[in-house]
C-alpha atoms as a PDB file:
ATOM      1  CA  UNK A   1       0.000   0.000   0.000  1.00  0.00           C
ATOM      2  CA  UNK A   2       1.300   3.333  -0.950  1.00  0.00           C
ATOM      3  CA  UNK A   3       1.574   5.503   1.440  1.00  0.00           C
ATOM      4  CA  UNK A   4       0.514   9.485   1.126  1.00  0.00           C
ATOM      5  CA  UNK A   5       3.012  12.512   0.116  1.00  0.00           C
ATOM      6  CA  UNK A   6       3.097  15.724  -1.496  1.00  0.00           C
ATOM      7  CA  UNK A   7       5.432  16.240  -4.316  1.00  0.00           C
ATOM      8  CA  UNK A   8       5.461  18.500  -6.712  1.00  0.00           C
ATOM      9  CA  UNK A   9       6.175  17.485 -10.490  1.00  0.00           C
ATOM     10  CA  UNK A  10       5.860  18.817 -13.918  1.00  0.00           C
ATOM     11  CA  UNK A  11       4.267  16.258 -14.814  1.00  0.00           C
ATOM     12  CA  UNK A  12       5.092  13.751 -17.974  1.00  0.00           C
ATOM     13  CA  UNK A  13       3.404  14.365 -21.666  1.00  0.00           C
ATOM     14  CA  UNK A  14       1.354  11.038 -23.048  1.00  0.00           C
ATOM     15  CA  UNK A  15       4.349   9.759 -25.129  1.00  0.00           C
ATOM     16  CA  UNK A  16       6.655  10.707 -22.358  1.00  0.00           C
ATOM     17  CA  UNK A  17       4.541   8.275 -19.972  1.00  0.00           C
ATOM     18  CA  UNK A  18       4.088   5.375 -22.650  1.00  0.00           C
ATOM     19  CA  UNK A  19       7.730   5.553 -22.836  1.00  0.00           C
ATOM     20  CA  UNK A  20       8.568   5.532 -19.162  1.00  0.00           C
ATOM     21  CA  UNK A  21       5.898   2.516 -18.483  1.00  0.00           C
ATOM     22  CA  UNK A  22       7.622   0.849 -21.081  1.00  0.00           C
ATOM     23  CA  UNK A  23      11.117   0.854 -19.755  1.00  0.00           C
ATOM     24  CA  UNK A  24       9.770   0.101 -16.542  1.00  0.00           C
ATOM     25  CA  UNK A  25       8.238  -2.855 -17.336  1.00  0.00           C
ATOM     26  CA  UNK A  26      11.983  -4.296 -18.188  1.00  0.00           C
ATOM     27  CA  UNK A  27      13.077  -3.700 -14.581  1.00  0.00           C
ATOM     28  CA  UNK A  28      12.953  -6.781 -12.436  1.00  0.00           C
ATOM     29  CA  UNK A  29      10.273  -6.519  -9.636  1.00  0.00           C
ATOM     30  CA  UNK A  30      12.700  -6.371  -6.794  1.00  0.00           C
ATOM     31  CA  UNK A  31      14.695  -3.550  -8.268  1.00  0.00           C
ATOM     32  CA  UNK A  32      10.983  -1.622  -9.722  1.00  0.00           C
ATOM     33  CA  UNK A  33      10.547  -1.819  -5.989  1.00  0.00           C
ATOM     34  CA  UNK A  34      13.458  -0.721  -4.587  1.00  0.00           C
ATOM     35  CA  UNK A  35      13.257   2.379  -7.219  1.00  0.00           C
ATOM     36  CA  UNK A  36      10.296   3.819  -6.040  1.00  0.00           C
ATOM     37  CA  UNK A  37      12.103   4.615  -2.736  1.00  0.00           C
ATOM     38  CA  UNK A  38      14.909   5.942  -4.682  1.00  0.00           C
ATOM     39  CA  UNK A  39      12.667   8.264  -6.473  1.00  0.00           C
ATOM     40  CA  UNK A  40      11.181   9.371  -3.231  1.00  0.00           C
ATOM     41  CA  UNK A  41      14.000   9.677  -0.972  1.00  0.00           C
ATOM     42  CA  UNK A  42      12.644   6.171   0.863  1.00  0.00           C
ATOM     43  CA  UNK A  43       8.780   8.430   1.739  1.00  0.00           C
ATOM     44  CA  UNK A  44       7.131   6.036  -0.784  1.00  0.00           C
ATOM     45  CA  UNK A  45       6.647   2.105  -0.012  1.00  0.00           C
ATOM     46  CA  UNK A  46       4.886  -0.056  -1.710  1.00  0.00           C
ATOM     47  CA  UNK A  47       5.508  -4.117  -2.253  1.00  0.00           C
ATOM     48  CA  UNK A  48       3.355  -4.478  -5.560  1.00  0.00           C
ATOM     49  CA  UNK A  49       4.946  -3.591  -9.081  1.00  0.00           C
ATOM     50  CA  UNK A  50       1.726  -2.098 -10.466  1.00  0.00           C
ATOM     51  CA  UNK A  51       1.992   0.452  -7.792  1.00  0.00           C
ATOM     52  CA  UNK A  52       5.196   1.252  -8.134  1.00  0.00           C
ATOM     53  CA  UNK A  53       5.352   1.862 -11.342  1.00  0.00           C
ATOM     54  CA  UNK A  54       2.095   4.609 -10.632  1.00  0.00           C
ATOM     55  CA  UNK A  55       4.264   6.177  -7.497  1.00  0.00           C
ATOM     56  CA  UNK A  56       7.690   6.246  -9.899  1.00  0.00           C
ATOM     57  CA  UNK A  57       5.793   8.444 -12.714  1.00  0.00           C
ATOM     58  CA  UNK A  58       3.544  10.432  -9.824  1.00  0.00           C
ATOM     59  CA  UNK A  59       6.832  11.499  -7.912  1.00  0.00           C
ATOM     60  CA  UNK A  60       9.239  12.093 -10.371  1.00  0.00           C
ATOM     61  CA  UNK A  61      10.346  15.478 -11.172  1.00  0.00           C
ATOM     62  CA  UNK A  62      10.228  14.742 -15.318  1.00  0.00           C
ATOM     63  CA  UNK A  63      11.772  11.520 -16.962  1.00  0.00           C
ATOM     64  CA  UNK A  64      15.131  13.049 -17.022  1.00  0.00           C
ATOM     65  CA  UNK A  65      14.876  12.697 -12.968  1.00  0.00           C
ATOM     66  CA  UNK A  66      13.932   8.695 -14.002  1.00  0.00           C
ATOM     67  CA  UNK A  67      16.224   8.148 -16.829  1.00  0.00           C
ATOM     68  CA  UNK A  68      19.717   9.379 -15.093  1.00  0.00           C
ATOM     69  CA  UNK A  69      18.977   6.635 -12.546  1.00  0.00           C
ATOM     70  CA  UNK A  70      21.543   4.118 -12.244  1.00  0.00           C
ATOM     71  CA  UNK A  71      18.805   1.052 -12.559  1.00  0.00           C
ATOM     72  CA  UNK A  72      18.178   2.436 -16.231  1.00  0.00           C
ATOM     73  CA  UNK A  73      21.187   1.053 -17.637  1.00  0.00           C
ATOM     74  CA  UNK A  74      22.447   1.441 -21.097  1.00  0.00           C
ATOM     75  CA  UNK A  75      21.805  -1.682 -21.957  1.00  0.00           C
ATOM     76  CA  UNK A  76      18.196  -1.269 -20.883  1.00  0.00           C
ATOM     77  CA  UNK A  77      17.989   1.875 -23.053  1.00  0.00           C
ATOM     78  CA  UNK A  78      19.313   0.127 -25.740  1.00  0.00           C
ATOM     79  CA  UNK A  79      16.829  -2.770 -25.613  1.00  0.00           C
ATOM     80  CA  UNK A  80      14.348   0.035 -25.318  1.00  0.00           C
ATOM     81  CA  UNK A  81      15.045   2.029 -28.356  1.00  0.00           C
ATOM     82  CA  UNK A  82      15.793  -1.216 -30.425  1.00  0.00           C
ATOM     83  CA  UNK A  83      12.211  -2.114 -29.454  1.00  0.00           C
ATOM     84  CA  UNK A  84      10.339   1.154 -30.645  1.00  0.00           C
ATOM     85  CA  UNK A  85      12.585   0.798 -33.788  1.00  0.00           C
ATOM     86  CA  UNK A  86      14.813   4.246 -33.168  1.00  0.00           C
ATOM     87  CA  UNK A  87      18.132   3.540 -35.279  1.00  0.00           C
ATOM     88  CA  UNK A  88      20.994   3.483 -32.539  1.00  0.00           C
ATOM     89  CA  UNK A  89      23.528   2.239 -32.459  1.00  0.00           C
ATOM     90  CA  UNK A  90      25.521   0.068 -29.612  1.00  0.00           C
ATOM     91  CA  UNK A  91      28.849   2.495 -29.513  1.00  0.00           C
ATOM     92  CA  UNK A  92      26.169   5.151 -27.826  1.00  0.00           C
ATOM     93  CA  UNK A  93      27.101   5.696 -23.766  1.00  0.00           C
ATOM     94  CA  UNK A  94      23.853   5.872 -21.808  1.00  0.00           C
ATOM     95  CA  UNK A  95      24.086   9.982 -21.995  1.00  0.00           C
ATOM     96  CA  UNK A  96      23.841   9.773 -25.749  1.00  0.00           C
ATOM     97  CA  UNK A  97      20.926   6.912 -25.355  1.00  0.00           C
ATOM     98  CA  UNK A  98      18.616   9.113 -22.964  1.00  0.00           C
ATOM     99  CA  UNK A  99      18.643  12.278 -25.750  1.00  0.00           C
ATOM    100  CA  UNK A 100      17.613   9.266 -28.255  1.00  0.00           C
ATOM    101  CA  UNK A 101      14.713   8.734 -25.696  1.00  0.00           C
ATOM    102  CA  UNK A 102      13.636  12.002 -25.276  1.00  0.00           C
ATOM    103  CA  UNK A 103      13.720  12.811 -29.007  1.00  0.00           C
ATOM    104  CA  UNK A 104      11.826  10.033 -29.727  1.00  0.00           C
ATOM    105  CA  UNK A 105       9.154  11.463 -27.086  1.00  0.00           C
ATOM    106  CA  UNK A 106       9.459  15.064 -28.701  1.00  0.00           C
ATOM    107  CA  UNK A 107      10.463  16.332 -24.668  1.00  0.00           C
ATOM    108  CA  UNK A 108      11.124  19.916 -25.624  1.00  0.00           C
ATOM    109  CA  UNK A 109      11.425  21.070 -22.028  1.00  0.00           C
ATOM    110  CA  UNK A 110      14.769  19.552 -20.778  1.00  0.00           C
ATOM    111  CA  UNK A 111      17.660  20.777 -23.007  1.00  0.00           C
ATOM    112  CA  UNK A 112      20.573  19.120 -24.000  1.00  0.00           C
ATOM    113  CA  UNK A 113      22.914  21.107 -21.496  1.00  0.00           C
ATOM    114  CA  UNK A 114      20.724  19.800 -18.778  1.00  0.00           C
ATOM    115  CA  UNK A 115      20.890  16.391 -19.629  1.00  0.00           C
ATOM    116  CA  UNK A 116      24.487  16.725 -19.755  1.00  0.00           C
ATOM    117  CA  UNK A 117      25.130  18.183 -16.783  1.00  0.00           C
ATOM    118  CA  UNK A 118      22.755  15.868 -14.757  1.00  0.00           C
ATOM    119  CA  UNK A 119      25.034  13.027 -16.311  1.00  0.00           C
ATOM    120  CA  UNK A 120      27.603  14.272 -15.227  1.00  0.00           C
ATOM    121  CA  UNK A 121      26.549  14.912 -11.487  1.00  0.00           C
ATOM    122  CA  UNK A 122      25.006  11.217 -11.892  1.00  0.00           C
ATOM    123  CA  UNK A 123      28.731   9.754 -12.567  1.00  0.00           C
ATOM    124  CA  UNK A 124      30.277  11.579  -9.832  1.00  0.00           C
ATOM    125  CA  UNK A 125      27.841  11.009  -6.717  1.00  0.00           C
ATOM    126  CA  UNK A 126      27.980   8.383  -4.199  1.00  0.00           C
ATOM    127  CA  UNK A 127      25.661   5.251  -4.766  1.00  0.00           C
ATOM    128  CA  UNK A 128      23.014   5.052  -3.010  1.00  0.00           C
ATOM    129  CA  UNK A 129      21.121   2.707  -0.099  1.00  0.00           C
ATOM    130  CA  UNK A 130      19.306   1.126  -3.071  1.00  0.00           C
ATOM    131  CA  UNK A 131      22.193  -0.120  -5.560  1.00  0.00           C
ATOM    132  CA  UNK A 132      26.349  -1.049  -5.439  1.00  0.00           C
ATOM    133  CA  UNK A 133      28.232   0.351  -7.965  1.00  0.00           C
ATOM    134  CA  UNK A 134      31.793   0.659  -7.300  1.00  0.00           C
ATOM    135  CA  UNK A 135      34.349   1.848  -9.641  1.00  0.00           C
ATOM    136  CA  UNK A 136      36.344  -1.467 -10.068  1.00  0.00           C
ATOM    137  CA  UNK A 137      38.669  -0.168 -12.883  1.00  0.00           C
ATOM    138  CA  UNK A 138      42.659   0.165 -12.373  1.00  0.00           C
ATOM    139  CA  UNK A 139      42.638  -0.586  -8.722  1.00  0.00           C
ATOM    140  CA  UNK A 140      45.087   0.370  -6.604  1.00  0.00           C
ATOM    141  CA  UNK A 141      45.345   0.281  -3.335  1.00  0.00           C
ATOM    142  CA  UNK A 142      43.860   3.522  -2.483  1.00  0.00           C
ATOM    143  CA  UNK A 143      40.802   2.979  -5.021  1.00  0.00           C
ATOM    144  CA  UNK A 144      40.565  -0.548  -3.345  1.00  0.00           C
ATOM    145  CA  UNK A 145      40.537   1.293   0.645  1.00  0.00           C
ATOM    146  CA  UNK A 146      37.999   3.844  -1.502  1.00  0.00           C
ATOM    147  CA  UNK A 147      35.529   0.416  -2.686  1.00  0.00           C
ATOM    148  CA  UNK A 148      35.578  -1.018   0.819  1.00  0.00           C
ATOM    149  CA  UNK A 149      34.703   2.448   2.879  1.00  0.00           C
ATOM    150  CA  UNK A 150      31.877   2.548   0.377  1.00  0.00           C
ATOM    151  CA  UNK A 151      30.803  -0.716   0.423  1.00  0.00           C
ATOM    152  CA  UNK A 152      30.568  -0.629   4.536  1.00  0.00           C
ATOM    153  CA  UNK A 153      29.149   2.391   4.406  1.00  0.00           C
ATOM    154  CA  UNK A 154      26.131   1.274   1.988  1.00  0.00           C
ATOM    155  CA  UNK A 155      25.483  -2.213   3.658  1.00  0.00           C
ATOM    156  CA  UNK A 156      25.136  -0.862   7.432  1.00  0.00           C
ATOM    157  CA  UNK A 157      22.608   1.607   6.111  1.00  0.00           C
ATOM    158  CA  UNK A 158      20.658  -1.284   4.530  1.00  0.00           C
ATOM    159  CA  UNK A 159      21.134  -3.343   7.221  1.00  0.00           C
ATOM    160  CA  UNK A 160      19.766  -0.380   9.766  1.00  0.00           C
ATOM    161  CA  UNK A 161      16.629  -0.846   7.307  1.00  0.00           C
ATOM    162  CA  UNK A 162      16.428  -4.401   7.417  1.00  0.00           C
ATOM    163  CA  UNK A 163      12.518  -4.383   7.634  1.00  0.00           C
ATOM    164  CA  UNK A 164      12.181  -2.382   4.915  1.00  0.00           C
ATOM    165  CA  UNK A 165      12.031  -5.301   1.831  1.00  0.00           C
ATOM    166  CA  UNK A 166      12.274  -2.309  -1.007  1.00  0.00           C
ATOM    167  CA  UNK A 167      15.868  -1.612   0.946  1.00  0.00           C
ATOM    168  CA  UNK A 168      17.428  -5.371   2.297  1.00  0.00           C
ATOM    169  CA  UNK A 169      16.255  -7.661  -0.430  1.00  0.00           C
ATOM    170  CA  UNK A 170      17.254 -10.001  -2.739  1.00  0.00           C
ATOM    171  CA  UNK A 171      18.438  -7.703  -5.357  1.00  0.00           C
ATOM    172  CA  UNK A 172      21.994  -7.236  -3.288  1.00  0.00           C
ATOM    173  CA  UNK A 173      22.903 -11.155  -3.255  1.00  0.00           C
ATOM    174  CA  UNK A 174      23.687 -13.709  -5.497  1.00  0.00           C
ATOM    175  CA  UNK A 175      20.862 -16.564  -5.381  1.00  0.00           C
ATOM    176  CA  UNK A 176      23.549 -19.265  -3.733  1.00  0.00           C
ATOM    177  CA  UNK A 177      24.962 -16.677  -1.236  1.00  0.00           C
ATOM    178  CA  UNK A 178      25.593 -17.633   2.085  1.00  0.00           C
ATOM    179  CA  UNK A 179      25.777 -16.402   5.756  1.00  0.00           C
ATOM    180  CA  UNK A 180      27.683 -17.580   8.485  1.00  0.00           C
ATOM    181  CA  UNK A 181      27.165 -15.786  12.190  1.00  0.00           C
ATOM    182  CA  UNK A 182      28.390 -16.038  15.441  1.00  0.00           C
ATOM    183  CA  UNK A 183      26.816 -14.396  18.547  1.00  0.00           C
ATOM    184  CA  UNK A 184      29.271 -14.433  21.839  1.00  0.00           C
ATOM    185  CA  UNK A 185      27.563 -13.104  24.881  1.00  0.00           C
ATOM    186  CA  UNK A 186      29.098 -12.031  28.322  1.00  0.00           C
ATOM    187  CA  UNK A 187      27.534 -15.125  29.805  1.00  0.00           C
ATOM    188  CA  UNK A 188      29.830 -17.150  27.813  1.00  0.00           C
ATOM    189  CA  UNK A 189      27.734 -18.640  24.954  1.00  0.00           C
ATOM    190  CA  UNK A 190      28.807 -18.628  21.324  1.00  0.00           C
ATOM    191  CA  UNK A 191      25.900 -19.264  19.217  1.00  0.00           C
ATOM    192  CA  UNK A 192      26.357 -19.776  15.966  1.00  0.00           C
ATOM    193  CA  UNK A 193      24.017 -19.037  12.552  1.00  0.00           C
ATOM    194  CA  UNK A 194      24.104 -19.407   9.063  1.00  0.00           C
ATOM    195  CA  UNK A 195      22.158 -20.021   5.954  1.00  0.00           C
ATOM    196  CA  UNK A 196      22.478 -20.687   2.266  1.00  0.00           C
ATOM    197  CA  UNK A 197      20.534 -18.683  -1.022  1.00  0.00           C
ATOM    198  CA  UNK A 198      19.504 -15.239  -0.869  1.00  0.00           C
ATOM    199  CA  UNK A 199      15.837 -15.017   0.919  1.00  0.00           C
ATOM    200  CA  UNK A 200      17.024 -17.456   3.526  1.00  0.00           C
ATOM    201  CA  UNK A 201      20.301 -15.319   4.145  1.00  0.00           C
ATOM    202  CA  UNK A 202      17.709 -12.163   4.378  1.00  0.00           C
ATOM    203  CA  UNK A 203      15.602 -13.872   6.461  1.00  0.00           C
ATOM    204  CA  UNK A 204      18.362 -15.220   9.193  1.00  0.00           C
ATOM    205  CA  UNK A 205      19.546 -11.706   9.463  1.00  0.00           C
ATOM    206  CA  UNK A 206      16.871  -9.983   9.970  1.00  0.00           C
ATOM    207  CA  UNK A 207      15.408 -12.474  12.674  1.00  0.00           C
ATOM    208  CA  UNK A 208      18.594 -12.051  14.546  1.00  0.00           C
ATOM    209  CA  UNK A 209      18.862  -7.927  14.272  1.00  0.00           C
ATOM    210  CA  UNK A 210      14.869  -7.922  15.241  1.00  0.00           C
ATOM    211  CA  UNK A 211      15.716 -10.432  18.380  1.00  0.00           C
ATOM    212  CA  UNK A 212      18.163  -8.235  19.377  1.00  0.00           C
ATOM    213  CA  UNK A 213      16.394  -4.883  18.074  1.00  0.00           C
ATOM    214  CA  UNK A 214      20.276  -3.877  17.306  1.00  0.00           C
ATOM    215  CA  UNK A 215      21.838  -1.515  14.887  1.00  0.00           C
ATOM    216  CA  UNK A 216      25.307  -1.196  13.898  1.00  0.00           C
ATOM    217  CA  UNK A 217      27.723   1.543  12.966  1.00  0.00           C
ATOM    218  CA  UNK A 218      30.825   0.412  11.001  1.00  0.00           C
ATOM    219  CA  UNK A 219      34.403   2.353  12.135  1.00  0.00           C
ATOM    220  CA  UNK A 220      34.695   3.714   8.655  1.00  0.00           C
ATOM    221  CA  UNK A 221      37.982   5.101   9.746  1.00  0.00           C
ATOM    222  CA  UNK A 222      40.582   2.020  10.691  1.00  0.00           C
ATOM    223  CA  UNK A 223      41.061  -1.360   9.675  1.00  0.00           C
ATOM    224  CA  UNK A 224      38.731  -1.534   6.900  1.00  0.00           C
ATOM    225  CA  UNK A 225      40.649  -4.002   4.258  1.00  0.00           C
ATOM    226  CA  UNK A 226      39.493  -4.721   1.019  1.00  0.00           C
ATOM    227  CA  UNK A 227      41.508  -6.556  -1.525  1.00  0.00           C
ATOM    228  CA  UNK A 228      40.751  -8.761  -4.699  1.00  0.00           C
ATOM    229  CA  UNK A 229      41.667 -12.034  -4.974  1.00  0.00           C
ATOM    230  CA  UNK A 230      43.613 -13.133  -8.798  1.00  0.00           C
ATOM    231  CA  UNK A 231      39.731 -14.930  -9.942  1.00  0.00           C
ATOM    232  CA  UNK A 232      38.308 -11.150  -9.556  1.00  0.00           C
ATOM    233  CA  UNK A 233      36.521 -11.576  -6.060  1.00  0.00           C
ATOM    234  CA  UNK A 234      36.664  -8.694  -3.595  1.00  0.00           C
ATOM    235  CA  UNK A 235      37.253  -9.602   0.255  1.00  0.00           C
ATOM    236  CA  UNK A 236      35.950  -6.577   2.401  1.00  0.00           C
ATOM    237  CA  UNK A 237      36.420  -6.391   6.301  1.00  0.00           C
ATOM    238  CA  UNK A 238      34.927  -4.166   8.755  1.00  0.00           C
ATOM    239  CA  UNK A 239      34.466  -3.896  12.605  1.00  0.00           C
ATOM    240  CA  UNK A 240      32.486  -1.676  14.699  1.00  0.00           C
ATOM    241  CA  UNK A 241      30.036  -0.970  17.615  1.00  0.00           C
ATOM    242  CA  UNK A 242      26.335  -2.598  17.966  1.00  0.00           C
ATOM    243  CA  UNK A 243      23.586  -0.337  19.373  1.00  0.00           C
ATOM    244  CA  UNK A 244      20.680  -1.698  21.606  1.00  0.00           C
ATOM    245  CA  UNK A 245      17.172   0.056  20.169  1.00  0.00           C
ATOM    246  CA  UNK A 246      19.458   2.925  18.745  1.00  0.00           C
ATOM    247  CA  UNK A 247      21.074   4.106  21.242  1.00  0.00           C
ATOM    248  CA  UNK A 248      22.949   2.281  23.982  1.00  0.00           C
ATOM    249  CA  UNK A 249      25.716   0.559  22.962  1.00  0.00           C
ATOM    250  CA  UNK A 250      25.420  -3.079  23.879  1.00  0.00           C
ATOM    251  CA  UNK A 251      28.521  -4.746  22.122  1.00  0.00           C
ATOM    252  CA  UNK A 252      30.936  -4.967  19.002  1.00  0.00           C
ATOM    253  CA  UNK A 253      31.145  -6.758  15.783  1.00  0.00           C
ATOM    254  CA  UNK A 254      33.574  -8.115  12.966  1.00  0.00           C
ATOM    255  CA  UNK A 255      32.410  -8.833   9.471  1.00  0.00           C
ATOM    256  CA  UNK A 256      33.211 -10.090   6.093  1.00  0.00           C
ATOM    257  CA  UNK A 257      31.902  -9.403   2.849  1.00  0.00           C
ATOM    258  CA  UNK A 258      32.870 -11.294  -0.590  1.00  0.00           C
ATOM    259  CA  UNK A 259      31.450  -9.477  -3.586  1.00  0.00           C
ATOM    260  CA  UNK A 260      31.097 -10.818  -7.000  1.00  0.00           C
ATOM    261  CA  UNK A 261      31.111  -8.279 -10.186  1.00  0.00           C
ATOM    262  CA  UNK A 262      27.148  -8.636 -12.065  1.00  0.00           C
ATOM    263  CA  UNK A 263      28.002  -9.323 -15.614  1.00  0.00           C
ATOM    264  CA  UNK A 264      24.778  -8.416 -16.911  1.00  0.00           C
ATOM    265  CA  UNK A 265      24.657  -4.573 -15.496  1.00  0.00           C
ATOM    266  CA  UNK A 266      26.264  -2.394 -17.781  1.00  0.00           C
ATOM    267  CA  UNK A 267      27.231  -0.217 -14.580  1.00  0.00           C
ATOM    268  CA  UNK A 268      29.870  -1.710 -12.195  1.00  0.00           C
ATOM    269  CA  UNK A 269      27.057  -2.906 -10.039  1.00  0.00           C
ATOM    270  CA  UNK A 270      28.407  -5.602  -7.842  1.00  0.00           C
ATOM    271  CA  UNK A 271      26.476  -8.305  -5.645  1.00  0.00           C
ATOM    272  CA  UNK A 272      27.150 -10.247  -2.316  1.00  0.00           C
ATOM    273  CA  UNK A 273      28.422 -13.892  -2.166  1.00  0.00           C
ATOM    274  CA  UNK A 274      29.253 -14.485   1.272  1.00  0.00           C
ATOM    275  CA  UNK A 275      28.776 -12.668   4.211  1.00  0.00           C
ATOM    276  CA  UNK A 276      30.960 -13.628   7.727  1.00  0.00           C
ATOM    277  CA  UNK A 277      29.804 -11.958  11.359  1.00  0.00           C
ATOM    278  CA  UNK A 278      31.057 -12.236  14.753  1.00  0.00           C
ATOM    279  CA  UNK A 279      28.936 -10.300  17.197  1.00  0.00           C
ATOM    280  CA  UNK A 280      30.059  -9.637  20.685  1.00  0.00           C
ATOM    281  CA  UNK A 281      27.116  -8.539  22.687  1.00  0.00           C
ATOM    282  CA  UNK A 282      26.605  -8.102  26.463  1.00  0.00           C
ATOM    283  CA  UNK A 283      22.124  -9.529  26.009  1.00  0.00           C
ATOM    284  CA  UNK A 284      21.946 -13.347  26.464  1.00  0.00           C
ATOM    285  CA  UNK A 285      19.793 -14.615  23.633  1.00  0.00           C
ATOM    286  CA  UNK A 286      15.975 -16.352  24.686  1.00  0.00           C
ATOM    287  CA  UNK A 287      15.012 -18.383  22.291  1.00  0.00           C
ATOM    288  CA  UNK A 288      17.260 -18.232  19.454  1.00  0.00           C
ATOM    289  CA  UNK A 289      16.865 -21.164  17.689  1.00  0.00           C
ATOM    290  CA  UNK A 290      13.486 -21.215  17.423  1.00  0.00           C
ATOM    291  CA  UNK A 291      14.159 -17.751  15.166  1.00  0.00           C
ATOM    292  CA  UNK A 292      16.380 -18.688  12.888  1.00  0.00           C
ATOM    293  CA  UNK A 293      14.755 -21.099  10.551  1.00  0.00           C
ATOM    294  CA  UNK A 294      17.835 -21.552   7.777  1.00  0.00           C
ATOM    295  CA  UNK A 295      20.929 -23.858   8.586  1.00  0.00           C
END
């Protein structure tokens, strides 16, 4: 069920609509969900693709503000354009694909400078809560340090939201990921978790952060290390402080992350294999193993 807000927009001529429905229609359910919350700063949910595809075109500030996303890849555009039978050809960068779009609409109110220049502040921001891209190319060392900060930074804030399915969901993982957990408690128990494919992964974490009602703030400032292995898999680690209900801290934790590079995103959109986690926590769990259903 959407939810209400007040946005203003320009609102979207009949062939720009057509247009937009159509590309969104290619978008995978899980990621048309996740977009709407992109599009709306996270104000909008909604867990039904019909809807979101409404909220998307209501909230939008034209189809430039759509377009420049990073979930409308090039190759999306591409497939787009080929489909409506506008000559393009597969040299084009996404830039040159979205003027092809709005040509093709007859959108006379965005100009060509603008589209430009919103590229261009598109290339250069920080990915968001909803999607990884990390610049991959001619890592060094630095650029490597750069990926992991990122990365940490991006998964704590989705895993701060991990009731929120549009946010934590099956669009981050690889369908044969894995988790492996450990919870040590001040009473001396070490109790382990773990599960294998992407929903039950989801699912075993977010039982055990509800449990707990915890949230966690990565050090973003020491001992993150990130390095790829010679096969192209990136190793991230990253410790820091767990928070009881948001506020008192109740613990620390250690974690590992092994990221896989999606093939078929034209951005350098990345996707977790494995995650490891070793929480240190000061609550005794009651129980536990009647919430985690996925061994």
């Amino acid at each position: 069920m959407l939810i209400s807000l007040t946005i203003g927009d320009m609102g979207l001529s009949p062939a720009e609509e057509h247009g937009i429905i159509g590309l969104l229609k290619m978008i995978p359910s899980y990621d048309l969900i996740a977009f709407v919350a992109t599009i709306t700063n996270g104000l909008v949910k909604t867990d039904n693709p019909n809807d979101a595809v409404q909220a998307i075109i209501k909230y939008c500030k034209d189809s430039l503000d759509i377009l420049k996303r990073k979930k409308i890849t090039k190759d999306l555009l591409f497939r787009y354009l080929k489909e409506v039978n506008v000559e393009v050809s597969p040299r084009c960068d996404k830039t040159e694909l979205i003027h092809k779009c709005l040509n093709y609409w007859q959108v006379s109110s965005i100009s060509s400078e603008t589209i430009d220049w919103e590229m261009c502040e598109m290339e250069n921001s920080i990915p968001d809560y909803n999607s990884l891209n990390l610049q991959s190319n001619q890592l060094t060392d630095d650029k490597l340090l750069s990926m992991g900060t990122s990365f940490s930074k991006w998964f704590y804030n989705l895993l701060n939201d991990v009731n929120n399915p549009a946010v934590f969901g099956p669009q981050h993982f690889w369908s044969d990921c894995m988790v492996a957990g450990t919870i040590s408690t001040a009473q001396g128990e070490n109790i382990p978790f773990s599960a294998n494919g992407d929903l039950p992964t989801i699912e075993a974490i977010k039982n055990a952060v509800n449990h707990f009602q915890y949230s966690f703030e990565p050090n973003l400032y020491k001992d993150i290390n990130c390095y790829m292995e010679t096969h192209g898999l990136i190793k991230i680690q990253v410790n820091g402080v767990i928070y009881k209900n948001c506020s008192q801290p109740d613990g620390v934790f250690e974690s590992a992350f092994g990221l896989i590079k999606n093939p078929h995103v034209a951005d350098d959109n990345w996707k977790i294999k494995f995650i490891e986690m070793h929480w240190k926590v000061n609550c005794s769990p009651v129980n536990y193993n009647s919430m985690v259903p996925y061994t």
